[in-house]
Each structure stands twice: as structure tokens, then as C-alpha cells.
PDB file of N, CA and C in Angstrom:
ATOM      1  N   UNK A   1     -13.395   8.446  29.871  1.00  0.00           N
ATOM      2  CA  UNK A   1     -12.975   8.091  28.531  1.00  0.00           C
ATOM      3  C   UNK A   1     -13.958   8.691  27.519  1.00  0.00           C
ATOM      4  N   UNK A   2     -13.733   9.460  26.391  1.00  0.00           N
ATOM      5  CA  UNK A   2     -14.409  10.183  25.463  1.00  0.00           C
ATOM      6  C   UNK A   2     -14.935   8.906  24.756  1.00  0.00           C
ATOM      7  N   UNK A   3     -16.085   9.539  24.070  1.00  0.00           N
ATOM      8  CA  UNK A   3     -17.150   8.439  23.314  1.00  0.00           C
ATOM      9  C   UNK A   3     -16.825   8.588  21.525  1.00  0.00           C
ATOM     10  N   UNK A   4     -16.641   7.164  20.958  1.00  0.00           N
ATOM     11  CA  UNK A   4     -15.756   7.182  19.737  1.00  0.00           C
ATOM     12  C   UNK A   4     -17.247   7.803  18.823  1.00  0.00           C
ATOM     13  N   UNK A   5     -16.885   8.360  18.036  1.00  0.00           N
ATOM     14  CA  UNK A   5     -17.700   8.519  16.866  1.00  0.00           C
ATOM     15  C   UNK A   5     -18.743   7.771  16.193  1.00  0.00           C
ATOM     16  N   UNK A   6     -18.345   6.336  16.160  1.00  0.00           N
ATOM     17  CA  UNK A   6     -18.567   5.373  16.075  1.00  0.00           C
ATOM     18  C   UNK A   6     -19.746   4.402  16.775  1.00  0.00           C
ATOM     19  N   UNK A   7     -19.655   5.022  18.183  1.00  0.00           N
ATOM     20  CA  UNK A   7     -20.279   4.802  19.582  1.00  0.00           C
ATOM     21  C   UNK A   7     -21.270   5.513  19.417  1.00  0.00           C
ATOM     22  N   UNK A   8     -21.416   6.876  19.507  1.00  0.00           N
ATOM     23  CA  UNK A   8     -22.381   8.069  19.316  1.00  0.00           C
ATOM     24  C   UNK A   8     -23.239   8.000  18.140  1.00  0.00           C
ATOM     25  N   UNK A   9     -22.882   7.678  16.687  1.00  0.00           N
ATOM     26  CA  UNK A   9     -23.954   7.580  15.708  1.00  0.00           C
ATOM     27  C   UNK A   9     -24.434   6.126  16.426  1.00  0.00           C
ATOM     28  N   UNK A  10     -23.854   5.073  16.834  1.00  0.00           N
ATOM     29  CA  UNK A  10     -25.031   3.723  17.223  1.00  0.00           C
ATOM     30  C   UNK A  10     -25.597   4.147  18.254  1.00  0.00           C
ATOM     31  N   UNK A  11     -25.773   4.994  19.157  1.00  0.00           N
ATOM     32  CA  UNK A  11     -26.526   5.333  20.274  1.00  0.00           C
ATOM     33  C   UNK A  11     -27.685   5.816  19.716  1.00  0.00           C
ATOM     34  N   UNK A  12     -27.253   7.286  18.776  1.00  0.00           N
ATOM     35  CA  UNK A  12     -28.351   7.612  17.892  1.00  0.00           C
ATOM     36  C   UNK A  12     -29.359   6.827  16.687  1.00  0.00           C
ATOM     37  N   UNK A  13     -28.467   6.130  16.142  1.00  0.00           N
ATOM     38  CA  UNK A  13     -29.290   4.859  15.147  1.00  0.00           C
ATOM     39  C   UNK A  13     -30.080   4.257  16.233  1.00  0.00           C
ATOM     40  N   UNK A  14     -29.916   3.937  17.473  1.00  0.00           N
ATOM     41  CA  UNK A  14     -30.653   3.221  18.387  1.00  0.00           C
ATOM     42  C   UNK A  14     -31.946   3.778  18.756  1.00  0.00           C
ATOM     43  N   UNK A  15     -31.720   5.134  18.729  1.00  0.00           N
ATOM     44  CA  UNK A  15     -32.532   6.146  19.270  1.00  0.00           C
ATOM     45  C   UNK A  15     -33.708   6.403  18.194  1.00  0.00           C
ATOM     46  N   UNK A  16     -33.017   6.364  17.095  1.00  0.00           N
ATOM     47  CA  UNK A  16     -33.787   7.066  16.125  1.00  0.00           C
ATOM     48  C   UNK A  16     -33.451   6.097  14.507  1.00  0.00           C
ATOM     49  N   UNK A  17     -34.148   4.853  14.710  1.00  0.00           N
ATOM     50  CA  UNK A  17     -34.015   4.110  13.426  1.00  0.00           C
ATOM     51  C   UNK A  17     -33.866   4.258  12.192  1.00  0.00           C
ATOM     52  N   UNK A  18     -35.161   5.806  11.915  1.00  0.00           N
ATOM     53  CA  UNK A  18     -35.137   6.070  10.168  1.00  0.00           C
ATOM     54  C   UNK A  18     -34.357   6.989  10.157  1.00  0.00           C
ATOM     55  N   UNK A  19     -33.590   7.690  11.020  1.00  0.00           N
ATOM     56  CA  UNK A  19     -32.967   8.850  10.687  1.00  0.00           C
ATOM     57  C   UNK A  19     -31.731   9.175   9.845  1.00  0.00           C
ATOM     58  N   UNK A  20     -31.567  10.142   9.358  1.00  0.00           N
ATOM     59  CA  UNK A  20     -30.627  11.054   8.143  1.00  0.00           C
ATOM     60  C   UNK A  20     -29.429  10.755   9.537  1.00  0.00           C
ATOM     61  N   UNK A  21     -28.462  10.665   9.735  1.00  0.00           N
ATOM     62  CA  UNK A  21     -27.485  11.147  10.903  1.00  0.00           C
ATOM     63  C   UNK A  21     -26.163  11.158   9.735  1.00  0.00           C
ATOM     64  N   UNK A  22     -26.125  12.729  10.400  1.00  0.00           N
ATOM     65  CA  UNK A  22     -24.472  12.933  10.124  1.00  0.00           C
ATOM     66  C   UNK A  22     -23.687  13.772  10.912  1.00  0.00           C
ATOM     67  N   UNK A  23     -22.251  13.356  11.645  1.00  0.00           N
ATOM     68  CA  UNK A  23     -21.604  13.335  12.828  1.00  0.00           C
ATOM     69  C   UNK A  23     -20.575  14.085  12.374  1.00  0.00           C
ATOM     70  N   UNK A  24     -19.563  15.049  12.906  1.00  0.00           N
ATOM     71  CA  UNK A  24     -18.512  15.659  12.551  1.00  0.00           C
ATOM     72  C   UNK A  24     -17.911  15.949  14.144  1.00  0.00           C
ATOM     73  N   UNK A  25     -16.649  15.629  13.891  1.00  0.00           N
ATOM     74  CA  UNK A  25     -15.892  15.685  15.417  1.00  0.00           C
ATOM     75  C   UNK A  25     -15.346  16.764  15.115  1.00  0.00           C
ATOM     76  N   UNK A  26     -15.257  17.495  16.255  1.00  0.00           N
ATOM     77  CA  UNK A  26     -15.295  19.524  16.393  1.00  0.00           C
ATOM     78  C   UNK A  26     -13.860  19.743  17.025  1.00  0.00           C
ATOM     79  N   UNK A  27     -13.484  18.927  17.635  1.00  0.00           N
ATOM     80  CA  UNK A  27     -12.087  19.105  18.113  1.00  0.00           C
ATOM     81  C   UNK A  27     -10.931  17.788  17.776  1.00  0.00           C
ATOM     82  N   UNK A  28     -11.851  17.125  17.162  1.00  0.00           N
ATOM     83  CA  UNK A  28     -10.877  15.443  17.227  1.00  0.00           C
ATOM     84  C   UNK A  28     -10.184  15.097  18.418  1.00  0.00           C
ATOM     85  N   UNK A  29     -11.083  15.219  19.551  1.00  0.00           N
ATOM     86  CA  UNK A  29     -10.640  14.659  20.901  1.00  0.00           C
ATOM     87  C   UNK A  29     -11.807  13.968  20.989  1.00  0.00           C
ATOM     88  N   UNK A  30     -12.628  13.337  19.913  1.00  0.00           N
ATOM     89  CA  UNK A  30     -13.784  12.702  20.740  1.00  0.00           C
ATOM     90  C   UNK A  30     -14.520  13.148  21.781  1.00  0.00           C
ATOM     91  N   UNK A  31     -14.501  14.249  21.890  1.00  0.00           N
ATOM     92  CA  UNK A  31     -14.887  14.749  23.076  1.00  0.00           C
ATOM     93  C   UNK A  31     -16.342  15.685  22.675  1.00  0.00           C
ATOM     94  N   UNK A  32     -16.074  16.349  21.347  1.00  0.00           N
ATOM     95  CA  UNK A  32     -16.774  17.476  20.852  1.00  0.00           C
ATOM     96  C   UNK A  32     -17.306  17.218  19.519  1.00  0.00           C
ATOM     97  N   UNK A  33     -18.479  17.140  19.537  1.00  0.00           N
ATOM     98  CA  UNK A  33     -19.593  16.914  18.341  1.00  0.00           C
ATOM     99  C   UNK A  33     -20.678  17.707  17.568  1.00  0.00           C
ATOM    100  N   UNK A  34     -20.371  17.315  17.235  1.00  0.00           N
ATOM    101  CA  UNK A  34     -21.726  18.377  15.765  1.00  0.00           C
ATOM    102  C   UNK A  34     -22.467  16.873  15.487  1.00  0.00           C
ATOM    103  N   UNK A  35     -23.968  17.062  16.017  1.00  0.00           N
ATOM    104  CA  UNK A  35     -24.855  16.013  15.296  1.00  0.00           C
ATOM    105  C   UNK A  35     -25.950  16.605  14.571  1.00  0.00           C
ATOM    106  N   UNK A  36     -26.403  16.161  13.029  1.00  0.00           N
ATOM    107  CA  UNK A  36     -27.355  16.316  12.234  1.00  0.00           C
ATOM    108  C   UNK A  36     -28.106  15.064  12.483  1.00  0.00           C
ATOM    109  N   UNK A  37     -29.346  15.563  12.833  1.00  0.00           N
ATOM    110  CA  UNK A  37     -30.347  14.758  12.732  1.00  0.00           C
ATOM    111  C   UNK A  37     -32.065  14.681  12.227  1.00  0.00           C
ATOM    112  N   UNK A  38     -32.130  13.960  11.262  1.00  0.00           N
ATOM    113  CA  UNK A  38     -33.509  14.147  10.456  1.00  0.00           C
ATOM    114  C   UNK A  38     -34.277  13.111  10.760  1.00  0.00           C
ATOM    115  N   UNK A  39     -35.513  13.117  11.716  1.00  0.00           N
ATOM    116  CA  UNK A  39     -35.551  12.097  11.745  1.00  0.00           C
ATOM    117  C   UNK A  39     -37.576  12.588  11.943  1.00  0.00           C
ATOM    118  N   UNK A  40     -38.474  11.508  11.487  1.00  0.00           N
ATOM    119  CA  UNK A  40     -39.931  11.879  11.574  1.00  0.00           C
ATOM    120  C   UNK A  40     -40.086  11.445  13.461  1.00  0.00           C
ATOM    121  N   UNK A  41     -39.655  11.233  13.883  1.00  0.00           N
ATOM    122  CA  UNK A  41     -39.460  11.403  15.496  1.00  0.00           C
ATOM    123  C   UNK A  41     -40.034  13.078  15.866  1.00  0.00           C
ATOM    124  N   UNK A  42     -38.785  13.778  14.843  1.00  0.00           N
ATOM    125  CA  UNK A  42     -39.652  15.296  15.615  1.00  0.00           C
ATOM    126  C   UNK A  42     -40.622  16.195  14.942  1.00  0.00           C
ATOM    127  N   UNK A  43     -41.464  15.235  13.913  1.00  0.00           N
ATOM    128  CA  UNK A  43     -42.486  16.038  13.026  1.00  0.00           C
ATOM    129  C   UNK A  43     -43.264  16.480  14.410  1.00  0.00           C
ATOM    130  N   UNK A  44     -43.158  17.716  14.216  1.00  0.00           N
ATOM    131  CA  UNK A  44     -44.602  18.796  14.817  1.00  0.00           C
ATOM    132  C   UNK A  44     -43.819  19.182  16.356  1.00  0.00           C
ATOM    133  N   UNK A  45     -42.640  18.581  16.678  1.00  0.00           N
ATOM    134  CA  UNK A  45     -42.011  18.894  18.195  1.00  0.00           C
ATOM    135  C   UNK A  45     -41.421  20.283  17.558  1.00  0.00           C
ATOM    136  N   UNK A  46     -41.468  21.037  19.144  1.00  0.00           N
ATOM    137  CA  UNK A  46     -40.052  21.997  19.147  1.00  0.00           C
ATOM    138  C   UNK A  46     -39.216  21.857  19.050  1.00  0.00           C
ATOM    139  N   UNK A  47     -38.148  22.580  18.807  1.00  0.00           N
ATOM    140  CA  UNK A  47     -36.674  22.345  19.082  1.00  0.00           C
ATOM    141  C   UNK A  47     -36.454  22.027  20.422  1.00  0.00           C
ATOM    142  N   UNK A  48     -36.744  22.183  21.515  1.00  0.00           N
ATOM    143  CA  UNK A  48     -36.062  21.908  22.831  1.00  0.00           C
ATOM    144  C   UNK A  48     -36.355  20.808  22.856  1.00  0.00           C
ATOM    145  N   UNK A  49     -37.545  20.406  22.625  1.00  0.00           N
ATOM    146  CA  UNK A  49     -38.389  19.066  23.075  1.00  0.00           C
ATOM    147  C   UNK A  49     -37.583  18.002  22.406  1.00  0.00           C
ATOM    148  N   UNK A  50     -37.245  18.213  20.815  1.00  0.00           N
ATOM    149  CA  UNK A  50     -36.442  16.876  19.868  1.00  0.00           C
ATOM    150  C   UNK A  50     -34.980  17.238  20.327  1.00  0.00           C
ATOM    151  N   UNK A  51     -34.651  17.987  20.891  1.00  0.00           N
ATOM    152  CA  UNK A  51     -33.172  18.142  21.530  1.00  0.00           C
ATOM    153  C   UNK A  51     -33.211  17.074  22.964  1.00  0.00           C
ATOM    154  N   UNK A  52     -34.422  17.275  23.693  1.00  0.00           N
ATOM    155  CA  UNK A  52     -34.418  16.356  24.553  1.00  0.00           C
ATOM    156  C   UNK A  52     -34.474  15.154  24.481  1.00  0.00           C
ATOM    157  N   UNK A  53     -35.043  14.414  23.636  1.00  0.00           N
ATOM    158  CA  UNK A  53     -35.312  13.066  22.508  1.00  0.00           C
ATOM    159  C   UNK A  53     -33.850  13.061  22.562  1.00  0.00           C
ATOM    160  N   UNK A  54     -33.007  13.121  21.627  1.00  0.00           N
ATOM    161  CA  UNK A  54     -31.711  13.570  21.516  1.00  0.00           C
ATOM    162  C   UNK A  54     -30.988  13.003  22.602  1.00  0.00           C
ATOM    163  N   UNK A  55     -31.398  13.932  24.087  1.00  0.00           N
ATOM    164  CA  UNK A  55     -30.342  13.472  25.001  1.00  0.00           C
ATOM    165  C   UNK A  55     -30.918  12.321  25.628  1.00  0.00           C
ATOM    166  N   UNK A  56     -32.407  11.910  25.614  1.00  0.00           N
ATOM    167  CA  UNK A  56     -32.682  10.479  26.065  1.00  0.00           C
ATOM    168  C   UNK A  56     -32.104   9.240  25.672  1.00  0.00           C
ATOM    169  N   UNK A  57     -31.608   9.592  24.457  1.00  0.00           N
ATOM    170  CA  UNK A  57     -31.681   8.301  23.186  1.00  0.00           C
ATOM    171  C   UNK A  57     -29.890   7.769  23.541  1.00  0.00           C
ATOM    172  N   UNK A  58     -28.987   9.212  24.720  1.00  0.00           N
ATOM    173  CA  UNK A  58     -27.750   9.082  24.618  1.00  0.00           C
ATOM    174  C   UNK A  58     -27.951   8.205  26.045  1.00  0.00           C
ATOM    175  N   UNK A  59     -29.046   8.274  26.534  1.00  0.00           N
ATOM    176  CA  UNK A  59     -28.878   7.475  28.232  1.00  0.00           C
ATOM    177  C   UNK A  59     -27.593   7.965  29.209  1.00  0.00           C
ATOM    178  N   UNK A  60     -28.386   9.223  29.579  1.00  0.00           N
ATOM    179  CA  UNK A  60     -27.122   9.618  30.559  1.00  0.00           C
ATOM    180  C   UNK A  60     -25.462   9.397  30.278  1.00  0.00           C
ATOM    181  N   UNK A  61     -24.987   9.676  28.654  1.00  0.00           N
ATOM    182  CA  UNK A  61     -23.799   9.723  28.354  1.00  0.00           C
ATOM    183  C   UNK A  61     -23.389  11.160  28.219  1.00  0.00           C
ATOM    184  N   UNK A  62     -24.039  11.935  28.127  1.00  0.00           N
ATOM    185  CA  UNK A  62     -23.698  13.594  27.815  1.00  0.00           C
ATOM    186  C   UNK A  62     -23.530  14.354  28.866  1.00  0.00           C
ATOM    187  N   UNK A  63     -22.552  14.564  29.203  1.00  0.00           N
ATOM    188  CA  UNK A  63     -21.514  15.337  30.362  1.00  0.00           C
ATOM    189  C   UNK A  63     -21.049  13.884  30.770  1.00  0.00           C
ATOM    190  N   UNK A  64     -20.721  12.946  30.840  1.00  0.00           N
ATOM    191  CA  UNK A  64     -19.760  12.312  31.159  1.00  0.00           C
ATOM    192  C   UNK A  64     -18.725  11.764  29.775  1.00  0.00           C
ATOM    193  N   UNK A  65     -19.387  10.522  28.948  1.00  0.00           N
ATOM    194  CA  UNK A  65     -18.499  10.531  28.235  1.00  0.00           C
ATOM    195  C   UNK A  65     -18.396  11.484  27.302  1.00  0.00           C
ATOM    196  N   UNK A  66     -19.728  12.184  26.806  1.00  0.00           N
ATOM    197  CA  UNK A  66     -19.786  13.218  25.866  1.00  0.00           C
ATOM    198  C   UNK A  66     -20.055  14.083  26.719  1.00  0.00           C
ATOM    199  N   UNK A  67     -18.622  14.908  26.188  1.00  0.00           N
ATOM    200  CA  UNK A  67     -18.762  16.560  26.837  1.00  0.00           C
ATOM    201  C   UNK A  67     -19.192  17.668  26.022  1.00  0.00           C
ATOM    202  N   UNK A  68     -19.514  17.320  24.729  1.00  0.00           N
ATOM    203  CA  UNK A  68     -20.322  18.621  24.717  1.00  0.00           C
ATOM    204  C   UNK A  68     -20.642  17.912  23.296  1.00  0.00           C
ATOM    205  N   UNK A  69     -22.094  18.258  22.734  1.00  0.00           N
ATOM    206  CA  UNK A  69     -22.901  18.174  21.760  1.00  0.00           C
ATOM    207  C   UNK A  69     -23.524  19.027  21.049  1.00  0.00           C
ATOM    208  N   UNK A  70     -23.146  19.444  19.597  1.00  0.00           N
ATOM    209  CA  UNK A  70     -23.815  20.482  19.243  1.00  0.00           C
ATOM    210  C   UNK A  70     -25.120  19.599  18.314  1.00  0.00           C
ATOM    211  N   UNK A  71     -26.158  20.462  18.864  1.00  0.00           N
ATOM    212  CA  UNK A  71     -27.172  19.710  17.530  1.00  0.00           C
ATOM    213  C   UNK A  71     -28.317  20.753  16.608  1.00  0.00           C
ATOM    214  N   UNK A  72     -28.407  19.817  15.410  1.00  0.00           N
ATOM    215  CA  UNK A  72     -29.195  20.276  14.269  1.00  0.00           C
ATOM    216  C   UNK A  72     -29.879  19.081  14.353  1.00  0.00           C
ATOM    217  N   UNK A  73     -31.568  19.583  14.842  1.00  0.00           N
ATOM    218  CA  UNK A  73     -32.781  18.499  14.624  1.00  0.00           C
ATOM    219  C   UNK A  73     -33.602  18.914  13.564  1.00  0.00           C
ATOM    220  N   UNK A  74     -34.431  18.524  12.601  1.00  0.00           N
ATOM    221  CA  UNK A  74     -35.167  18.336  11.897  1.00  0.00           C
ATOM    222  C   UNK A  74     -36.273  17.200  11.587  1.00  0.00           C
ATOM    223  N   UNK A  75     -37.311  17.654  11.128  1.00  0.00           N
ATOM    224  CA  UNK A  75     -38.061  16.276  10.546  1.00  0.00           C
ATOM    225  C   UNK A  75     -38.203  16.455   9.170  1.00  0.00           C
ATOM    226  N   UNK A  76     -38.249  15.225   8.558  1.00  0.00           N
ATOM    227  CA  UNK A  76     -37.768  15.393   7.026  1.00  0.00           C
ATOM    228  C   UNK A  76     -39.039  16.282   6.179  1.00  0.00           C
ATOM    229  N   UNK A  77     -38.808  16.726   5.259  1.00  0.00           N
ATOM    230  CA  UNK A  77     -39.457  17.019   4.662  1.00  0.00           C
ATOM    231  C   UNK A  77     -40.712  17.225   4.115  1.00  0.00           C
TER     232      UNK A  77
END
């Protein structure tokens, strides 16, 4: 069963308390996501490293209910 929109930003709010999050569904099958995320979590990380943050915060939901995730990490400003 695909993961609602809804589901996926509270996984991430969970993950990442102060963060900017903004979600756009890529196919409207719930299936396919675009996530923006700003969050001081990845001040001074790489990109791979706050991408991995990212998939911790989903707890083994990405390739099952979420099949595919596109992401934009940042730390604010």
C-alpha cells in the first residue's frame, strides 16, 4: 500500500522537528515524491550523509511503502 502524503511529511516532522518541509507528489499515485528539506540537522553534513538522515527518519519505509523519493536537503541559512 503506497504512503499518503500526509504519512510521509509526519514521518519527516518526526525526524526532523524544526524543519522547512515541503512535499509534492510526482505521479499522484502516492507512490512518487519530491521532498524539500531545511533543516539545522544537516549544518556542516554532506549531501549523502543528510540524505541518509532522511532515510533513517523514514524507518525502513522506502522501497516498500515509498517507492521512490526524490530529495532536496539543506541547512538553513
Amino acid at each position: 500500500m503506497p504512503m499518503s502524503q500526509p504519512d510521509l511529511e509526519a514521518a519527516l516532522r518526526d525526524g526532523f522537528p524544526d524543519a522547512e518541509i515541503e512535499i509534492t507528489d510526482l505521479a499522484g499515485d502516492g507512490d512518487h515524491y519530491k521532498a524539500r528539506i531545511v533543516s539545522s540537522a544537516f549544518k556542516g553534513l554532506p549531501r549523502v550523509r543528510q540524505h541518509q538522515l532522511v532515510y533513517a527518519a523514514l524507518k525502513g519505509r522506502m522501497g516498500g511503502e515509498l517507492h521512490a523519493l526524490a530529495l532536496e536537503t539543506s541547512a538553513p541559512a
